[in-house]
N, C-alpha and C. Protein backbone atom coordinates (compact mmCIF):
# COMPACT_ATOMS: atom_id res chain seq x y z
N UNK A 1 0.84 -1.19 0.00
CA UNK A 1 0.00 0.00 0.00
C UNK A 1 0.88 1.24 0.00
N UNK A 2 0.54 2.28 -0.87
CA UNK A 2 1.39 3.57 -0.58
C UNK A 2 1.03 4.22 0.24
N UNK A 3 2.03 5.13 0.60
CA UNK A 3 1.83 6.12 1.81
C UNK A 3 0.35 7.22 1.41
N UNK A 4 -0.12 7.15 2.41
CA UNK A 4 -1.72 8.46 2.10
C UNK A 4 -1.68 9.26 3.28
N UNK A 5 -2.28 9.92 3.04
CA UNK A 5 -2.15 11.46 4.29
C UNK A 5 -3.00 10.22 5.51
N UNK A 6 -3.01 10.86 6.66
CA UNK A 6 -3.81 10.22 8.02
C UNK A 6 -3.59 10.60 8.97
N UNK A 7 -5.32 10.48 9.59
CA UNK A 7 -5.01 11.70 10.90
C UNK A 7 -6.21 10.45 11.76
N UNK A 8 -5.64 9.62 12.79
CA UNK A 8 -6.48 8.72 13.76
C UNK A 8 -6.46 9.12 15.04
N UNK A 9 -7.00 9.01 15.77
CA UNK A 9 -7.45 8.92 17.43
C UNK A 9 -7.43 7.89 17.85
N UNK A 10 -6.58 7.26 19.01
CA UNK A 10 -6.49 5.97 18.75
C UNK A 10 -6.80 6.27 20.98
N UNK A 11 -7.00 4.83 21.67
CA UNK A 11 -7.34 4.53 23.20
C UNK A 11 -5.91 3.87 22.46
N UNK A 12 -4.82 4.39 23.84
CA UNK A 12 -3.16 3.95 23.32
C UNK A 12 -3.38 3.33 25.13
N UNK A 13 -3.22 1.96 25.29
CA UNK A 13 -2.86 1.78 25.88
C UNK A 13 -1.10 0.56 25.85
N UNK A 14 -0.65 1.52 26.86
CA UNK A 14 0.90 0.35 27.10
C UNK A 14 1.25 0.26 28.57
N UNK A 15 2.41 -0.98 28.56
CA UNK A 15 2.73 -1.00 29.75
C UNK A 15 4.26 -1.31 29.70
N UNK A 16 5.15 -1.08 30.49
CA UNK A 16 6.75 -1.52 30.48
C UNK A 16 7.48 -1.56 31.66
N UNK A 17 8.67 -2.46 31.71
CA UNK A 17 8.96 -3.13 32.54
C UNK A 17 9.85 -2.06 33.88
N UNK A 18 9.79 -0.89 33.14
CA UNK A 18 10.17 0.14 34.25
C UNK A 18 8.78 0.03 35.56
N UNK A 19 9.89 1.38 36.31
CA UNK A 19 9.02 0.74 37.80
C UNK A 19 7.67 2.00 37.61
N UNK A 20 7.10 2.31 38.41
CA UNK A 20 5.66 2.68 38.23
C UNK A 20 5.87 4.27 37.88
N UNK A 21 6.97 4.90 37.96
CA UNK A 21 7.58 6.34 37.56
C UNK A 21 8.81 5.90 36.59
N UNK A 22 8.03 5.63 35.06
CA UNK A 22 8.87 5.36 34.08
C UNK A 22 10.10 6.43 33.61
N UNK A 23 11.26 6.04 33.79
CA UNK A 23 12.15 6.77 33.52
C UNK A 23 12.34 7.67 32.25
N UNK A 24 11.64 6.87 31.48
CA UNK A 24 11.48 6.90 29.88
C UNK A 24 11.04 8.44 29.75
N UNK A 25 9.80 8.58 30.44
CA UNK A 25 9.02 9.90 30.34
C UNK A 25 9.68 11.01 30.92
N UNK A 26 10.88 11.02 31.66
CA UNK A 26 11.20 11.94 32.21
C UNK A 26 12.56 12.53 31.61
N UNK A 27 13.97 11.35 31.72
CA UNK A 27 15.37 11.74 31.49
C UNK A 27 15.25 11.02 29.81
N UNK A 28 14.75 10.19 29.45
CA UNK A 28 14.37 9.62 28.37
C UNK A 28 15.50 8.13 28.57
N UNK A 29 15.72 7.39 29.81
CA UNK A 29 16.52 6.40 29.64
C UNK A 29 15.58 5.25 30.38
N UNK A 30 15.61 4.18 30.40
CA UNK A 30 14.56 3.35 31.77
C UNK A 30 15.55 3.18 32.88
N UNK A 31 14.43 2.75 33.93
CA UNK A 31 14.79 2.74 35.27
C UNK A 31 14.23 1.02 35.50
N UNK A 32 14.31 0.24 34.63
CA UNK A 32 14.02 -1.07 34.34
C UNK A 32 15.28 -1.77 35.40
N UNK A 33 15.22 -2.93 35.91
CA UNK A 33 16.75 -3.64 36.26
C UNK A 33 17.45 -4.03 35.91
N UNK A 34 16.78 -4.67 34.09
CA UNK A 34 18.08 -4.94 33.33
C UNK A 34 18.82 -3.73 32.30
N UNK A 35 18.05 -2.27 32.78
CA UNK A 35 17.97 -1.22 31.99
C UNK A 35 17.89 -1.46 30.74
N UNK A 36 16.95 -2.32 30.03
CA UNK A 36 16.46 -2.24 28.76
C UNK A 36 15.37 -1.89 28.87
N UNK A 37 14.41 -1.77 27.48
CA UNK A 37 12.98 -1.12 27.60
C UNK A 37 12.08 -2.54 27.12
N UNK A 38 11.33 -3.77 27.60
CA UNK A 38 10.51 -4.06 27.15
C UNK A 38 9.07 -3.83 27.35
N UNK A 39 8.40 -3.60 26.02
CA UNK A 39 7.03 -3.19 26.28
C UNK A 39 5.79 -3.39 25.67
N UNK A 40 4.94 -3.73 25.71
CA UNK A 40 3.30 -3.52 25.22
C UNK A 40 2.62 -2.25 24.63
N UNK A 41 2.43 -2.05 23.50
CA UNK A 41 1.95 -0.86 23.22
C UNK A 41 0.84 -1.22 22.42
N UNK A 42 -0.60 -0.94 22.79
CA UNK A 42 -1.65 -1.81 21.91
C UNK A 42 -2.70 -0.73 22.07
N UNK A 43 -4.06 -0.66 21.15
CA UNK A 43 -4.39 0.43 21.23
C UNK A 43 -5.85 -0.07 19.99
N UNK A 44 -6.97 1.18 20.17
CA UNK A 44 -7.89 0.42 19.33
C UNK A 44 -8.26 1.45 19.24
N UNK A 45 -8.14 1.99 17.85
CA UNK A 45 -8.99 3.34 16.99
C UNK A 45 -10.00 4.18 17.06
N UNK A 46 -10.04 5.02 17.73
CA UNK A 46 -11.73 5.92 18.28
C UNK A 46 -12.01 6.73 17.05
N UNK A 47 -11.15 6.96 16.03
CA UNK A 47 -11.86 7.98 14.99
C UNK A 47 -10.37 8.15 13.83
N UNK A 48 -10.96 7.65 12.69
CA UNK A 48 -9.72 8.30 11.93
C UNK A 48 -9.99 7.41 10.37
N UNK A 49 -8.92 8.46 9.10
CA UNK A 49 -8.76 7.65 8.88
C UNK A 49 -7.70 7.64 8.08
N UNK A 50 -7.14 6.11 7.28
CA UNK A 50 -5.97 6.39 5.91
C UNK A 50 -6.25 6.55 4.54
N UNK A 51 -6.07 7.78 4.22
CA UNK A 51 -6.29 8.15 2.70
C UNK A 51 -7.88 7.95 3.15
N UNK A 52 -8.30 7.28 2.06
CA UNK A 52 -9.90 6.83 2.06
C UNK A 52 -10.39 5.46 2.59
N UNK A 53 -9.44 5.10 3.49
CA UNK A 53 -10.02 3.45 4.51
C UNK A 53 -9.92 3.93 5.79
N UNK A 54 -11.07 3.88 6.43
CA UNK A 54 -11.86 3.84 7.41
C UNK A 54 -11.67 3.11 8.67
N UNK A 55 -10.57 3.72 9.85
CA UNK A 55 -10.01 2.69 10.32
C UNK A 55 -10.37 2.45 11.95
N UNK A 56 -11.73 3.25 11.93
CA UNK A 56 -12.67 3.05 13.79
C UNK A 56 -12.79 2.00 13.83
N UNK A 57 -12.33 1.17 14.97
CA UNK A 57 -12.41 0.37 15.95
C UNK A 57 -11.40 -0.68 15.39
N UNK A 58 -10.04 -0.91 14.76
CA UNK A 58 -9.68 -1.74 14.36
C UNK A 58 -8.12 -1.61 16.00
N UNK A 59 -8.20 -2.56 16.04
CA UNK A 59 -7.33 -3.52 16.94
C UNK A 59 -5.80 -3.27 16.47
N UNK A 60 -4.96 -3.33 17.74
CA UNK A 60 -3.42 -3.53 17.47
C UNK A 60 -2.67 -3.97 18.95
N UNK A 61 -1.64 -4.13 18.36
CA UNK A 61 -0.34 -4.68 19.86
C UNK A 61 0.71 -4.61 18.83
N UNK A 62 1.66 -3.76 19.46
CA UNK A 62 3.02 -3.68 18.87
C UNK A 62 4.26 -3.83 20.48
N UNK A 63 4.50 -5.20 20.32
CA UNK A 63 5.58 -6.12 21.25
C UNK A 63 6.91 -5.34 20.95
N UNK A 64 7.65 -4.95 21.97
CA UNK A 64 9.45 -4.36 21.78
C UNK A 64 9.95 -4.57 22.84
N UNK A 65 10.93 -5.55 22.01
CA UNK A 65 12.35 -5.76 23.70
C UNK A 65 13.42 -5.00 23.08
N UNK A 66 14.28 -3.90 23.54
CA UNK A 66 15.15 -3.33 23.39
C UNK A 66 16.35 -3.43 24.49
N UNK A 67 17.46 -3.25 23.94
CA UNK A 67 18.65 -3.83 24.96
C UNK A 67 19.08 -2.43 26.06
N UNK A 68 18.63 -1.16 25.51
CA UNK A 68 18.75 -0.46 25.90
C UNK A 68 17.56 0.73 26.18
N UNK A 69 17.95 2.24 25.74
CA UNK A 69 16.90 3.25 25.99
C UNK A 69 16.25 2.70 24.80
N UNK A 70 15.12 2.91 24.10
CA UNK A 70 14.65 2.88 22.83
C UNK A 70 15.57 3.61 21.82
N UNK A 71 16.12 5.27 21.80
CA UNK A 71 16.43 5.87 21.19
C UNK A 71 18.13 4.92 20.82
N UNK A 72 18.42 4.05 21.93
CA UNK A 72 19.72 3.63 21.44
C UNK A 72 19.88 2.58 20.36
N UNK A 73 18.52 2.14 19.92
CA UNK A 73 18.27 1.50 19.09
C UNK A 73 18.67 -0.18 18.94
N UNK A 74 18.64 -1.29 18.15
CA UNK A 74 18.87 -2.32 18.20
C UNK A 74 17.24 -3.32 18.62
N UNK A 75 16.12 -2.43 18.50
CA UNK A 75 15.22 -2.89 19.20
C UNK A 75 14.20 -4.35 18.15
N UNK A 76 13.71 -5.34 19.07
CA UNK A 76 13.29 -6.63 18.12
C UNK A 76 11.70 -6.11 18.55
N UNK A 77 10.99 -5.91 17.36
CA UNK A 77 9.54 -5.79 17.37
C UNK A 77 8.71 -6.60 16.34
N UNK A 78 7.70 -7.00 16.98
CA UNK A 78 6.53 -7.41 16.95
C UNK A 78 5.26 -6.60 16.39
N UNK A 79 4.55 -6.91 15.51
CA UNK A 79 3.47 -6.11 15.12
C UNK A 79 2.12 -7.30 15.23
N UNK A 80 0.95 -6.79 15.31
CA UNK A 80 -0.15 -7.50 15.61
C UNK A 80 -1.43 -7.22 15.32
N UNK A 81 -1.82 -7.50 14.85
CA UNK A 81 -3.47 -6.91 14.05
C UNK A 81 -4.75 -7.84 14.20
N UNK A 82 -5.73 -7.04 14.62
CA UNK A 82 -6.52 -8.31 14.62
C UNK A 82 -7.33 -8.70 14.04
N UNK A 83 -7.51 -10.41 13.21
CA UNK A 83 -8.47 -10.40 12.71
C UNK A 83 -9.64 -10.08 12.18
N UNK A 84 -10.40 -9.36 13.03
CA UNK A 84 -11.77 -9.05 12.68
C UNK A 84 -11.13 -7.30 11.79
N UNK A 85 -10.47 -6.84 11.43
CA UNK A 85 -9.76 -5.65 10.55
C UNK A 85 -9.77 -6.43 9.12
N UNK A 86 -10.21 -6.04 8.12
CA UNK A 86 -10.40 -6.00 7.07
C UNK A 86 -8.92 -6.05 6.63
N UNK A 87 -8.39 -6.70 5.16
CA UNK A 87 -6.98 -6.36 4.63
C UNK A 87 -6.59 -5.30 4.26
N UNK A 88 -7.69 -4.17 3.79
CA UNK A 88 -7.21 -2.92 3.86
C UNK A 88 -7.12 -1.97 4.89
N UNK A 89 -7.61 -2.48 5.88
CA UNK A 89 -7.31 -2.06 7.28
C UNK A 89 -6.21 -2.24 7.68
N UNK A 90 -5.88 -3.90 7.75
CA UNK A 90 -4.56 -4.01 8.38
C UNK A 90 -3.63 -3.28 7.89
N UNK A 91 -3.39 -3.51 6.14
CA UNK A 91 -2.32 -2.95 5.99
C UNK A 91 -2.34 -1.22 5.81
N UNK A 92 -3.23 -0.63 6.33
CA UNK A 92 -3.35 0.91 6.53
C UNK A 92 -2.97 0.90 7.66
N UNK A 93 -3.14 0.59 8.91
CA UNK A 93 -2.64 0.45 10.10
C UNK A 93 -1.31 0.16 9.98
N UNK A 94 -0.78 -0.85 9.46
CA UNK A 94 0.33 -1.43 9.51
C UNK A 94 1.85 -0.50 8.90
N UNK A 95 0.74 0.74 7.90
CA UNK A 95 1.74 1.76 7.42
C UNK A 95 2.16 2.73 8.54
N UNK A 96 1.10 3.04 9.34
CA UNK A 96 1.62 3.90 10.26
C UNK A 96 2.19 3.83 11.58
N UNK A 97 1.83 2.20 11.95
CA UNK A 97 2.75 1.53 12.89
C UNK A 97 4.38 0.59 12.35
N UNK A 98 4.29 0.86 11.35
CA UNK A 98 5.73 0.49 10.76
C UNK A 98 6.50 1.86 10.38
N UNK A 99 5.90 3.30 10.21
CA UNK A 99 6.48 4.20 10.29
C UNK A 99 6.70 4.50 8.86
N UNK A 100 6.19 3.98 7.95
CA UNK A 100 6.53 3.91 6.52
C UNK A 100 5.54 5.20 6.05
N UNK A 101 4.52 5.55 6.74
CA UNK A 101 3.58 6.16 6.09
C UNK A 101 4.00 7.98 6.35
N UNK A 102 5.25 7.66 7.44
CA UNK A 102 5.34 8.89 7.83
C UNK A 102 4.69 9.59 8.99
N UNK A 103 5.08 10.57 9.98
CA UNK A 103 4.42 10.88 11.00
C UNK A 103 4.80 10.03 11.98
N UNK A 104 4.60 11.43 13.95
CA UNK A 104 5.48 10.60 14.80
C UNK A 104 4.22 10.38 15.49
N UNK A 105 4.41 9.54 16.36
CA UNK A 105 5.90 9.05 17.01
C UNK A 105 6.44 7.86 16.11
N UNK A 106 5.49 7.31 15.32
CA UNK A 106 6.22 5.96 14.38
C UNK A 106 7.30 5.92 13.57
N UNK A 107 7.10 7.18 12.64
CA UNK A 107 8.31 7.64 11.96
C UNK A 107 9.38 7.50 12.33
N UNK A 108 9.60 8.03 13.98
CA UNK A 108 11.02 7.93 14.55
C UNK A 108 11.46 6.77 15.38
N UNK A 109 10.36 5.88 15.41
CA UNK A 109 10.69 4.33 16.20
C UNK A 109 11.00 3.27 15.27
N UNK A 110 10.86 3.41 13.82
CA UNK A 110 10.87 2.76 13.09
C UNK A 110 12.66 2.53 12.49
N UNK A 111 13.57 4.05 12.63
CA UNK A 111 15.02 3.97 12.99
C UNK A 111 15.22 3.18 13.93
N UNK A 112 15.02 2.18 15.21
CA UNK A 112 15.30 1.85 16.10
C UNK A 112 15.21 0.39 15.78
N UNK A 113 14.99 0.09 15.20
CA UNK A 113 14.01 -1.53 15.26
C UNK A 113 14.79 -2.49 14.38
N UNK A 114 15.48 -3.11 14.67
CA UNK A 114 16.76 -3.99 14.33
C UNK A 114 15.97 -5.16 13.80
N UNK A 115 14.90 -5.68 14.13
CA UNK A 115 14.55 -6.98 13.45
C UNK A 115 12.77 -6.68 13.95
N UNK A 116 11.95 -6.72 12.68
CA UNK A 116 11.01 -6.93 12.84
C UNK A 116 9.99 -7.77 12.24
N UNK A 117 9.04 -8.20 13.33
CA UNK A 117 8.11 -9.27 12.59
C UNK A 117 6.99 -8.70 12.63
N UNK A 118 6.09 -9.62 11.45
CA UNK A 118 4.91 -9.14 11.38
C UNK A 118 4.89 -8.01 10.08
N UNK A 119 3.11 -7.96 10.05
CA UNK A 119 1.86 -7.28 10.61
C UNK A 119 1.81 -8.88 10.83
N UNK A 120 1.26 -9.18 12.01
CA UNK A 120 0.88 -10.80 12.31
C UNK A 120 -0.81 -10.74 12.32
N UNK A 121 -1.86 -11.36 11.94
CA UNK A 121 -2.91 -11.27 11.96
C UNK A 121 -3.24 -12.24 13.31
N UNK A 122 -3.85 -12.15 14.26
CA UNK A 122 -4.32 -12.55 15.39
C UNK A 122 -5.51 -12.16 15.71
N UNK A 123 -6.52 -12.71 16.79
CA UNK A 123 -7.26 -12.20 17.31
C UNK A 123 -7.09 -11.41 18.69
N UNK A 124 -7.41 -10.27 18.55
CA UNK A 124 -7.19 -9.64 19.97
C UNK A 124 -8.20 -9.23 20.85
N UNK A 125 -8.26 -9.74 22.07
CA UNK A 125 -9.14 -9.34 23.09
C UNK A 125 -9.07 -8.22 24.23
N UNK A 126 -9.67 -7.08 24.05
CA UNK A 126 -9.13 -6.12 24.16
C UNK A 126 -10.38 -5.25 25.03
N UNK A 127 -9.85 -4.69 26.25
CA UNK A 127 -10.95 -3.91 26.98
C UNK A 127 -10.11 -2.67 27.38
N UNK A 128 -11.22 -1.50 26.93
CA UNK A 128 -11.10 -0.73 27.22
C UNK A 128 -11.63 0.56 27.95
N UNK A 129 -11.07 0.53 28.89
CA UNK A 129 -11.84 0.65 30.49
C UNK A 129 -10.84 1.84 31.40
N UNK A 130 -10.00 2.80 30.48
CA UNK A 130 -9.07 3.85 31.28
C UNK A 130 -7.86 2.94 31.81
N UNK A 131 -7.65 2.92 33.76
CA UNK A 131 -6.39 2.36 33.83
C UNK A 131 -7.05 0.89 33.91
N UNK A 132 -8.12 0.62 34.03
CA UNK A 132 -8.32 -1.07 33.91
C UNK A 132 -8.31 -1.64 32.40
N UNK A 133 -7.85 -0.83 31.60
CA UNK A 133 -7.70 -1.48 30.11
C UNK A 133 -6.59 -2.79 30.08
N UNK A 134 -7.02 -3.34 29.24
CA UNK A 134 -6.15 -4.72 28.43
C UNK A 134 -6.31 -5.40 27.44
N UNK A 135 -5.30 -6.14 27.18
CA UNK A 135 -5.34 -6.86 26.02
C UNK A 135 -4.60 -8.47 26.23
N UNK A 136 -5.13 -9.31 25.17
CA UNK A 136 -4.55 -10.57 25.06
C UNK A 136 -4.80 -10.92 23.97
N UNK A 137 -3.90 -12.07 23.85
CA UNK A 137 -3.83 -12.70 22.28
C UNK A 137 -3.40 -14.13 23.40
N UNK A 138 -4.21 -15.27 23.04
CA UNK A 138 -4.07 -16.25 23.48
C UNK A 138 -3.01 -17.39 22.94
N UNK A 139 -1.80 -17.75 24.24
CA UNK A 139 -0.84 -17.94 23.67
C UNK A 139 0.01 -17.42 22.93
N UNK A 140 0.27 -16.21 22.93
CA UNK A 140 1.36 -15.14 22.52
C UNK A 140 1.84 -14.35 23.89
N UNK A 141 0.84 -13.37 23.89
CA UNK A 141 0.73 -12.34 24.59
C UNK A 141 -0.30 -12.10 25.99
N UNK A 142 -0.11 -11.30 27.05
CA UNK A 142 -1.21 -10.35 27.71
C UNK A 142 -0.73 -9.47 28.13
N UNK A 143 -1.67 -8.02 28.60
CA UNK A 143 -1.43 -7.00 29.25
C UNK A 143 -2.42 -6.44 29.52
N UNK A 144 -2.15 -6.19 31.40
CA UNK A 144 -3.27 -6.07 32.16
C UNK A 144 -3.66 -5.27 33.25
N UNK A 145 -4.02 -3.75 32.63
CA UNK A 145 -3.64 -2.75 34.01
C UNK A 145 -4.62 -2.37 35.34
N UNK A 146 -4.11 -2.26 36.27
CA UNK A 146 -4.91 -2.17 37.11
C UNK A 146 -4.40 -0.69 38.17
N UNK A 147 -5.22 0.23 38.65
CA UNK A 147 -5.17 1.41 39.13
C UNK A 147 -3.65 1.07 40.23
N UNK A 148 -2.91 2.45 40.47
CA UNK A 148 -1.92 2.73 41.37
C UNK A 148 -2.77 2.51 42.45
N UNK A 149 -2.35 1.79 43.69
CA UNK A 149 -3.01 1.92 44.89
C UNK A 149 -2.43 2.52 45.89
N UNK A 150 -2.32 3.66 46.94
CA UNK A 150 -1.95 4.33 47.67
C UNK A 150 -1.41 3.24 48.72
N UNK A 151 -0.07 3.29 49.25
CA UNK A 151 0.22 2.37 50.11
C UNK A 151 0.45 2.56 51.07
N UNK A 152 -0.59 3.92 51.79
CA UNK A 152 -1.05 3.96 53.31
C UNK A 152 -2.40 3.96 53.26
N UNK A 153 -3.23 4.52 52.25
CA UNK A 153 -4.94 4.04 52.48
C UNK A 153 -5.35 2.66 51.80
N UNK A 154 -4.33 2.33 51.06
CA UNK A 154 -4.92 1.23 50.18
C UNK A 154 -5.79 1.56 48.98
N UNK A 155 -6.16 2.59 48.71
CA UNK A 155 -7.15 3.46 48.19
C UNK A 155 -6.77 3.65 46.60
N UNK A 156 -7.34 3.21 45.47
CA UNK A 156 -7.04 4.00 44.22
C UNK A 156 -6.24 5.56 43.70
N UNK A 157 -5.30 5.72 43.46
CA UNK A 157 -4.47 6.87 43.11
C UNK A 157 -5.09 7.51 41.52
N UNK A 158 -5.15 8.58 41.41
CA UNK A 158 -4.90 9.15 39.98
C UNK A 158 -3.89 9.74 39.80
N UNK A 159 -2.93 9.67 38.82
CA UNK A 159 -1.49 10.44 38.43
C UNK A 159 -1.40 10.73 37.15
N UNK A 160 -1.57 11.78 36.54
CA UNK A 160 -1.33 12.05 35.67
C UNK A 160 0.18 12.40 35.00
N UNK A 161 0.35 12.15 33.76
CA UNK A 161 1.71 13.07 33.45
C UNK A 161 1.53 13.59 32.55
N UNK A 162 1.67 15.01 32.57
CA UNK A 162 1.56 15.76 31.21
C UNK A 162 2.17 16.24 30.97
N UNK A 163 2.28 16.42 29.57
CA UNK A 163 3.21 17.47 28.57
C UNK A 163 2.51 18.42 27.64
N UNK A 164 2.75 19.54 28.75
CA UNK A 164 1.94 20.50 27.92
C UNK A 164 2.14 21.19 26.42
N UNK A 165 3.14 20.68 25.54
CA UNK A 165 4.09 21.01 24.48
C UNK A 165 3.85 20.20 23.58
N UNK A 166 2.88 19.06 24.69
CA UNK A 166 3.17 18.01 23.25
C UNK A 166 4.00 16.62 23.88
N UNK A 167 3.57 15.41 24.22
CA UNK A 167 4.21 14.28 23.95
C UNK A 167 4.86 13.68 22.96
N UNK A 168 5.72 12.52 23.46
CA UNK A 168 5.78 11.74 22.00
C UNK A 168 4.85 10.69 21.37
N UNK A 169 4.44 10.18 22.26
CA UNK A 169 3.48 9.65 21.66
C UNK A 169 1.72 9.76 22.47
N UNK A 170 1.51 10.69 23.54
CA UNK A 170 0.35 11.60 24.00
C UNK A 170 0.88 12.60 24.84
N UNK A 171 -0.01 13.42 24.74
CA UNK A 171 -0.02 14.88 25.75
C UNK A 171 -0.39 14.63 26.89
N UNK A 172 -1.76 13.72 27.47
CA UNK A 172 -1.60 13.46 29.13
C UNK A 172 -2.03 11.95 29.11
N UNK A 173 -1.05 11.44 29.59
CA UNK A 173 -1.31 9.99 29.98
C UNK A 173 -1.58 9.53 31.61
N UNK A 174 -2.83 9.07 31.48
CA UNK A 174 -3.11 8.59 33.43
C UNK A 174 -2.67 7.28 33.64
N UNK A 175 -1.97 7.50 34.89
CA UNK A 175 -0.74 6.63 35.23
C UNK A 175 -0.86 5.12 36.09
N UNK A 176 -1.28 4.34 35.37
CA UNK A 176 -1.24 2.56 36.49
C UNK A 176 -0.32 2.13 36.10
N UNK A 177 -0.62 0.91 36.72
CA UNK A 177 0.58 -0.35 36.70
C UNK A 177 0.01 -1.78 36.16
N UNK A 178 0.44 -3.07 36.26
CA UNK A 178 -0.12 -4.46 35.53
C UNK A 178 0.24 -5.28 36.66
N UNK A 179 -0.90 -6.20 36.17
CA UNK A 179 -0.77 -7.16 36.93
C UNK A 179 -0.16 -8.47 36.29
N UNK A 180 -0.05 -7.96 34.84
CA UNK A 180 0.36 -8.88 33.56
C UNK A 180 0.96 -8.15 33.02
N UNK A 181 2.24 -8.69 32.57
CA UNK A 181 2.75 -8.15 31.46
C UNK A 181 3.34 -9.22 30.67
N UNK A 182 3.25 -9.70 29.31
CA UNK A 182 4.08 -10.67 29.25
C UNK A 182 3.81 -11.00 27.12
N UNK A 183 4.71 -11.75 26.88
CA UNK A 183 4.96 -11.89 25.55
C UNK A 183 5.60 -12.97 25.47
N UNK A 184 5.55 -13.59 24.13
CA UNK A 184 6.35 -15.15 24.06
C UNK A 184 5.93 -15.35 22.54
N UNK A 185 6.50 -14.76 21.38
CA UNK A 185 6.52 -14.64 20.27
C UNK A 185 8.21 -14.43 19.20
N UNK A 186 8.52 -15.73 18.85
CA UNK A 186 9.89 -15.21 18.12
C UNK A 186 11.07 -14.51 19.32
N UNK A 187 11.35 -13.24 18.36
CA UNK A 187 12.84 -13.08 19.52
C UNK A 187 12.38 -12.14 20.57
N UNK A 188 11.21 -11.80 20.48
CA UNK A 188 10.54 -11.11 21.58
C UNK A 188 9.64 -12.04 22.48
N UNK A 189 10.49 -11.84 24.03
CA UNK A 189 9.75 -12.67 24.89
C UNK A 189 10.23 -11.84 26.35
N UNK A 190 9.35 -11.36 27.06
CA UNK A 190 9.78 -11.36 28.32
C UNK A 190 8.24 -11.62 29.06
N UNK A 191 8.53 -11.62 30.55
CA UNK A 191 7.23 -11.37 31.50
C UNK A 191 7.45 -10.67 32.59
N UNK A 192 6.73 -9.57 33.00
CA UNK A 192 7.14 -8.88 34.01
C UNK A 192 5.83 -8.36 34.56
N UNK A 193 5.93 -7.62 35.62
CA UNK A 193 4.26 -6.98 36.14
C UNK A 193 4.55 -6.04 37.54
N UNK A 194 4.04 -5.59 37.58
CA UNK A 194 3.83 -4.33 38.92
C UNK A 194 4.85 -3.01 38.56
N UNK A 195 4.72 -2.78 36.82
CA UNK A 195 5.70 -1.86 36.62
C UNK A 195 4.70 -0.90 36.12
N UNK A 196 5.44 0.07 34.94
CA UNK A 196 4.96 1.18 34.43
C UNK A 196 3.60 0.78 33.52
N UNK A 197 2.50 1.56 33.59
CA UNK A 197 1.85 1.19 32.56
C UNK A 197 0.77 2.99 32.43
N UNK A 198 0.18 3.20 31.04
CA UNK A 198 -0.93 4.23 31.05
C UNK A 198 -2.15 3.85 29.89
N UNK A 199 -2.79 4.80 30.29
CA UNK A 199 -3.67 4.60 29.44
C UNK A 199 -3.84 6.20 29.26
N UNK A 200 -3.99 6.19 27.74
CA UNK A 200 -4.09 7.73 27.16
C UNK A 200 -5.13 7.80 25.85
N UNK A 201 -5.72 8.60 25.40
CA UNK A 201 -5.98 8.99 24.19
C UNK A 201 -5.18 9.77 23.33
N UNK A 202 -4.60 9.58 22.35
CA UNK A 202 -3.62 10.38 21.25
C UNK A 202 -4.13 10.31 19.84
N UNK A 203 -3.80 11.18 19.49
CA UNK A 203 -3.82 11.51 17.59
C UNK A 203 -2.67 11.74 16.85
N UNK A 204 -2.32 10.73 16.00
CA UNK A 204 -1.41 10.91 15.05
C UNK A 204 -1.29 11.12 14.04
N UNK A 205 -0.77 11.70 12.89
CA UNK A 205 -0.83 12.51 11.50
C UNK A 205 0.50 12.33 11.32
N UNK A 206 0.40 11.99 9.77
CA UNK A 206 1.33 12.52 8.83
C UNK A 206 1.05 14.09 8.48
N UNK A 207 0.20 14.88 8.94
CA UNK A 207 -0.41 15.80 8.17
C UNK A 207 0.27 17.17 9.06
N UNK A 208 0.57 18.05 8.84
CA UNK A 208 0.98 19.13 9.13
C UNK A 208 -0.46 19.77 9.77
């Protein structure tokens, strides 16, 4: 498919193996233990579209184990689409999560990515519910967030982080953690949980 102008709204939810104040968002390095970045980034379309395909409510998970920050590059990714997405869906999706179509944050993650697989067609099960959002792909993948809990009331936390300038990949993301995190696909595999995770709404464009 060639590149076409596109402007989507996508429910971006991810999660990564940094601790619940991702390093990533702040100095731009992780605060992970093996200081690499692995992560979940999956997300399901509220409004948009490519060129002239129509891409509300279509499904994704894009899997990355990186040895280092992201920006240091060398990173093994995973792409994931789900079934019920039409073929001109997938591969309209698949332009702007491979970075080919142009426009960030993909554009500039797509320099990073040392070996990649996929668009993989899967089914994905996917709720989206703020910080209780998740996703699974049975026998691959899950990711599964559940609210920060205050650890003198016990009580649900809200944390926001914003960037009032502009994110890289959203402007305010509200801040949980997982109770799942995990992958087992090719050279991407880890499992981890009680780390970083958000749930945000973002819009991305090739379009000025």
């Amino acid at each position: 498919m060639a590149a076409a102008p596109y402007r989507i709204t996508v429910h971006n939810i991810e999660a990564c193996n940094c601790g619940t104040a991702c390093g990533c968002q702040f100095s731009g390095f992780p605060t992970s233990d093996n200081g690499g970045c692995d992560a979940l980034i999956g997300g399901e379309v509220k409004e948009g579209k490519y060129g002239d395909v129509d891409l509300k409510g279509v499904r994704y998970v894009v899997a990355c184990m990186y040895p280092k920050a992201i920006h240091e590059g060398n990173g093994k990714v995973a792409v994931f689409i789900d079934q019920k997405a039409s073929d001109k869906q997938a591969e309209a999706i698949t332009m702007v999560l491979s970075g080919q179509a142009g426009g960030m944050p993909w554009e500039a993650l797509a320099g990073t990515i040392a070996v990649l697989e996929g668009p993989v067609r899967k089914p994905i099960d996917m709720q989206v519910n703020g910080t209780r959002s998740g996703y699974k792909i049975p026998g691959v993948l899950e990711m599964q967030q559940r609210p920060i809990r205050d650890g003198v009331s016990g009580q649900d936390k809200e944390v926001h982080i914003v960037y009032p300038k502009g994110g890289f990949f959203w402007n305010t993301g509200n801040i949980a953690t997982t109770d799942v995190l995990e992958v087992n696909y090719g050279p991407v595999k880890f499992r981890h949980g009680g780390g970083f995770a958000s749930y945000a709404t973002a819009t991305w464009t090739n379009q000025k």
